[in-house]
N, C-alpha and C. Protein backbone atom coordinates (compact mmCIF):
# COMPACT_ATOMS: atom_id res chain seq x y z
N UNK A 1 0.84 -1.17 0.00
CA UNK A 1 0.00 0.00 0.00
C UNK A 1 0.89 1.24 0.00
N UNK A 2 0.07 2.05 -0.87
CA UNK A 2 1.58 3.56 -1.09
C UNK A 2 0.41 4.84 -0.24
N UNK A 3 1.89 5.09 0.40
CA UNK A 3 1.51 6.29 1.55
C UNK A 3 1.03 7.70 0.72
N UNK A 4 -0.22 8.02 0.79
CA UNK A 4 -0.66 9.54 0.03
C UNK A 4 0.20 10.44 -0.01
N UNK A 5 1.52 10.67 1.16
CA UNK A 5 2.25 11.54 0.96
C UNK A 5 3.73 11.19 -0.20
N UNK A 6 3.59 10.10 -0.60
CA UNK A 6 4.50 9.36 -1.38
C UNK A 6 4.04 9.29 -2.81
N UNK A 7 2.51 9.52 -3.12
CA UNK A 7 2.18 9.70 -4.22
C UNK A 7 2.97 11.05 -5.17
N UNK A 8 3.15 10.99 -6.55
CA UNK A 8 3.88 11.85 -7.09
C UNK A 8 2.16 13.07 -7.85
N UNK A 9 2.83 14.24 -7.66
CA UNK A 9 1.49 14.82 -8.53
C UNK A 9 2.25 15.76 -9.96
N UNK A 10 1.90 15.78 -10.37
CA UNK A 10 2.54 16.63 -12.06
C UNK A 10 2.52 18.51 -11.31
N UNK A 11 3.51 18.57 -11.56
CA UNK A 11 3.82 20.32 -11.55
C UNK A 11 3.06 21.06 -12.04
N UNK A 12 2.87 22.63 -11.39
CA UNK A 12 2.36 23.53 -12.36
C UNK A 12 2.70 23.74 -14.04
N UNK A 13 2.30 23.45 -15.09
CA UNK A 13 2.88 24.09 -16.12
C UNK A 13 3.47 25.63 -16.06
N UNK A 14 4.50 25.50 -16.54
CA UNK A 14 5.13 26.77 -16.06
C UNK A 14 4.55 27.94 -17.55
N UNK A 15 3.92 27.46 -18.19
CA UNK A 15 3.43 28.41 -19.40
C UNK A 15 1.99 28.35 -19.24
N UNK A 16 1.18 29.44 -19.79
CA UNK A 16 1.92 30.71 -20.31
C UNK A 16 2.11 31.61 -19.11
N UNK A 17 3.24 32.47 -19.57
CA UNK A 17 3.75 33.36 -18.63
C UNK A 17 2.83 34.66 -18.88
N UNK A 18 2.89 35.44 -17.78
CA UNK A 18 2.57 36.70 -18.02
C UNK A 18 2.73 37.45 -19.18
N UNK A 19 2.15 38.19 -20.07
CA UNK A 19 2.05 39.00 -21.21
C UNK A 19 2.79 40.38 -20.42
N UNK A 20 4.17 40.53 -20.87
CA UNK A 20 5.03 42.18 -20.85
C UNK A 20 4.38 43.02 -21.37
N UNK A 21 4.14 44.38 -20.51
CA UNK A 21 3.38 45.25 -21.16
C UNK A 21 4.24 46.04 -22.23
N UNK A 22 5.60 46.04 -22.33
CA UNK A 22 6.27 46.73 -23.15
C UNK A 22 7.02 45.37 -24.23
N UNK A 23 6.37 44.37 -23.72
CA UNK A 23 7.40 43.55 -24.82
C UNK A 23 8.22 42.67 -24.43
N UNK A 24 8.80 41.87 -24.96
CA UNK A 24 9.72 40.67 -24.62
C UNK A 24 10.94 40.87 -25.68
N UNK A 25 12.10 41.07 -24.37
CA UNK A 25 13.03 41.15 -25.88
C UNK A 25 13.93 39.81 -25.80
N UNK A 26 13.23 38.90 -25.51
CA UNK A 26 14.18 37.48 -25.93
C UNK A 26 12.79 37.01 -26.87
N UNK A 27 11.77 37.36 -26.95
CA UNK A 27 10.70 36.70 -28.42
C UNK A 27 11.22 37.65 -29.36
N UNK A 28 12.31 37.23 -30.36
CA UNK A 28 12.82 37.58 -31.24
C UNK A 28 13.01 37.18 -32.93
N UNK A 29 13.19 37.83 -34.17
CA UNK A 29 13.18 37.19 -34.91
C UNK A 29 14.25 35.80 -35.39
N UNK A 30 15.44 36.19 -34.50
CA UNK A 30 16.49 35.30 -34.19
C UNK A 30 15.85 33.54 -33.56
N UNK A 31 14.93 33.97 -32.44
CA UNK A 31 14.12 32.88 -31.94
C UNK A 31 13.36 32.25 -33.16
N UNK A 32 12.36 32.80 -33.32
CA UNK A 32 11.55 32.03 -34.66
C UNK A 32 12.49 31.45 -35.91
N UNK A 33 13.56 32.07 -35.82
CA UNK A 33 14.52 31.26 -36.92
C UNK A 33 15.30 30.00 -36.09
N UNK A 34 15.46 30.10 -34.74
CA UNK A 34 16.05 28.98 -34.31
C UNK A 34 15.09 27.48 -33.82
N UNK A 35 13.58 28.36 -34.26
CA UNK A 35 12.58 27.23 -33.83
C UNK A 35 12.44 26.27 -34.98
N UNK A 36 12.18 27.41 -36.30
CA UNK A 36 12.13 26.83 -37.42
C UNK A 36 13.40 25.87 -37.95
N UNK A 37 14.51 25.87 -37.36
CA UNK A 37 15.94 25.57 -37.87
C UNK A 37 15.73 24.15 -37.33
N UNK A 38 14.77 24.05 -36.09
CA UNK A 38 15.12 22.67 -34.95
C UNK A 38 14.16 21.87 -35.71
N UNK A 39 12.55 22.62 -35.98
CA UNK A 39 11.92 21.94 -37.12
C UNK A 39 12.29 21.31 -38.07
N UNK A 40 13.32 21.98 -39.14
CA UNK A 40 13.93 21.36 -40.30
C UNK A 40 14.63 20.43 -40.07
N UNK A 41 15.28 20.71 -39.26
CA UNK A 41 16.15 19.38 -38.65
C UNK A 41 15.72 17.82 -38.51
N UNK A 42 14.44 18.08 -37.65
CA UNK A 42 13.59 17.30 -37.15
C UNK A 42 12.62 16.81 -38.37
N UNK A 43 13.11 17.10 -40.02
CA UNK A 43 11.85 16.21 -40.48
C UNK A 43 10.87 17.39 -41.48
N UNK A 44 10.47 18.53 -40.50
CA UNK A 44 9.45 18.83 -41.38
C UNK A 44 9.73 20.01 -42.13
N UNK A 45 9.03 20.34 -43.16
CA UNK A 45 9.23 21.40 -44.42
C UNK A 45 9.95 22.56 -43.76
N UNK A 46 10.46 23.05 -45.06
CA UNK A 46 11.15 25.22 -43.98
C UNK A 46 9.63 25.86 -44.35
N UNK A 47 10.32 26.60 -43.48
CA UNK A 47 9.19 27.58 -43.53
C UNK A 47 9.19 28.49 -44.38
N UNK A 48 7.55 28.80 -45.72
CA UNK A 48 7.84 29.63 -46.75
C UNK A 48 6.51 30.67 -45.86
N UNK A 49 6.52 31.68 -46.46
CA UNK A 49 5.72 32.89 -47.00
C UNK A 49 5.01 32.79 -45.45
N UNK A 50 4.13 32.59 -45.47
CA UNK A 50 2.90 33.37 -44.03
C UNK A 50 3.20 32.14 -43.16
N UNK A 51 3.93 31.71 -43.08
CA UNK A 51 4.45 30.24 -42.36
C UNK A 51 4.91 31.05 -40.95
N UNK A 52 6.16 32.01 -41.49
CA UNK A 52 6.86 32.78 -40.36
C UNK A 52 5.57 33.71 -39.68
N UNK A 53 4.66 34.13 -40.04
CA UNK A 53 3.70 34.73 -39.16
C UNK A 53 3.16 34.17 -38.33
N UNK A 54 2.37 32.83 -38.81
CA UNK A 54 2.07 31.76 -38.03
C UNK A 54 2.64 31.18 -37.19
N UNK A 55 4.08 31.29 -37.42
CA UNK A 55 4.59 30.46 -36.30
C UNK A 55 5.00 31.31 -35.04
N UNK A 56 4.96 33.01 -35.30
CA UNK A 56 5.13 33.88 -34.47
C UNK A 56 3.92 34.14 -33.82
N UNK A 57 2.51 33.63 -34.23
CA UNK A 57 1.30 33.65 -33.72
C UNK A 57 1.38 33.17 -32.41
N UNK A 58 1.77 31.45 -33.16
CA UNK A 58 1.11 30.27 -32.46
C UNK A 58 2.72 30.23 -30.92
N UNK A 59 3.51 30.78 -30.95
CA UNK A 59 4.35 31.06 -30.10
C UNK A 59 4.28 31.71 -29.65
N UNK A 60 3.51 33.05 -29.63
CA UNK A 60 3.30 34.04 -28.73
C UNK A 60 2.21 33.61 -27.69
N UNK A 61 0.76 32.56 -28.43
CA UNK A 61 -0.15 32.16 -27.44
C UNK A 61 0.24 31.08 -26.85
N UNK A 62 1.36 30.36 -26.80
CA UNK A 62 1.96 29.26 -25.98
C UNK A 62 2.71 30.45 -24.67
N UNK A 63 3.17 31.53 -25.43
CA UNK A 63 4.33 32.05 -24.19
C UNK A 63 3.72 32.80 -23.88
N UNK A 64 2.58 33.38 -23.50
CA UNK A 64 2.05 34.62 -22.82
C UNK A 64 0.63 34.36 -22.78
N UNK A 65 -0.16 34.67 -21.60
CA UNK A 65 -1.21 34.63 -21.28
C UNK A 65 -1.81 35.97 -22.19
N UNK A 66 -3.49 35.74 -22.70
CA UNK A 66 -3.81 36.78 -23.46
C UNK A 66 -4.14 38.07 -22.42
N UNK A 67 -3.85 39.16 -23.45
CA UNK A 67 -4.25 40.47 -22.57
C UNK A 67 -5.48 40.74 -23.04
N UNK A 68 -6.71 40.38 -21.87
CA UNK A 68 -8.04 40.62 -21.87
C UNK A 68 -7.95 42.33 -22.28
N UNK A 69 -8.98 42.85 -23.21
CA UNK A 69 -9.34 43.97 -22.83
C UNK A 69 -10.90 44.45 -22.42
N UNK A 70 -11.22 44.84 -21.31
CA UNK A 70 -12.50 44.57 -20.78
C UNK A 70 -13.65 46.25 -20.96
């Protein structure tokens, strides 16, 4: 029999982080080229034309909580 305090529980996800009101200067275009670089690596197509927008989309709503405006 396993002791409740011995049970393991999964961590907070540490994402998404807070949304900077002035900006993030490590979400860079340098970043999206080193995401896309690990992609290619890994198998799938480069990235053409509205690819790089998308992928600056879909990385901004993984890394930052949205800023409600109410």
């Amino acid at each position: 029999m396993t002791d409740v305090s011995e049970q393991h529980h999964s961590p907070q996800p540490s994402y998404p982080l807070p949304a900077p009101a002035d900006g993030d200067p490590r979400f860079t275009y340098g970043l999206l080229h080193d995401i896309a670089d690990v992609l290619q690596r890994n198998g799938f197509p480069r990235l053409e034309g509205t690819d790089w927008a998308d992928l600056m989309t879909a990385l901004g709503r993984f890394l930052y909580q949205s800023q409600e405006i109410s």
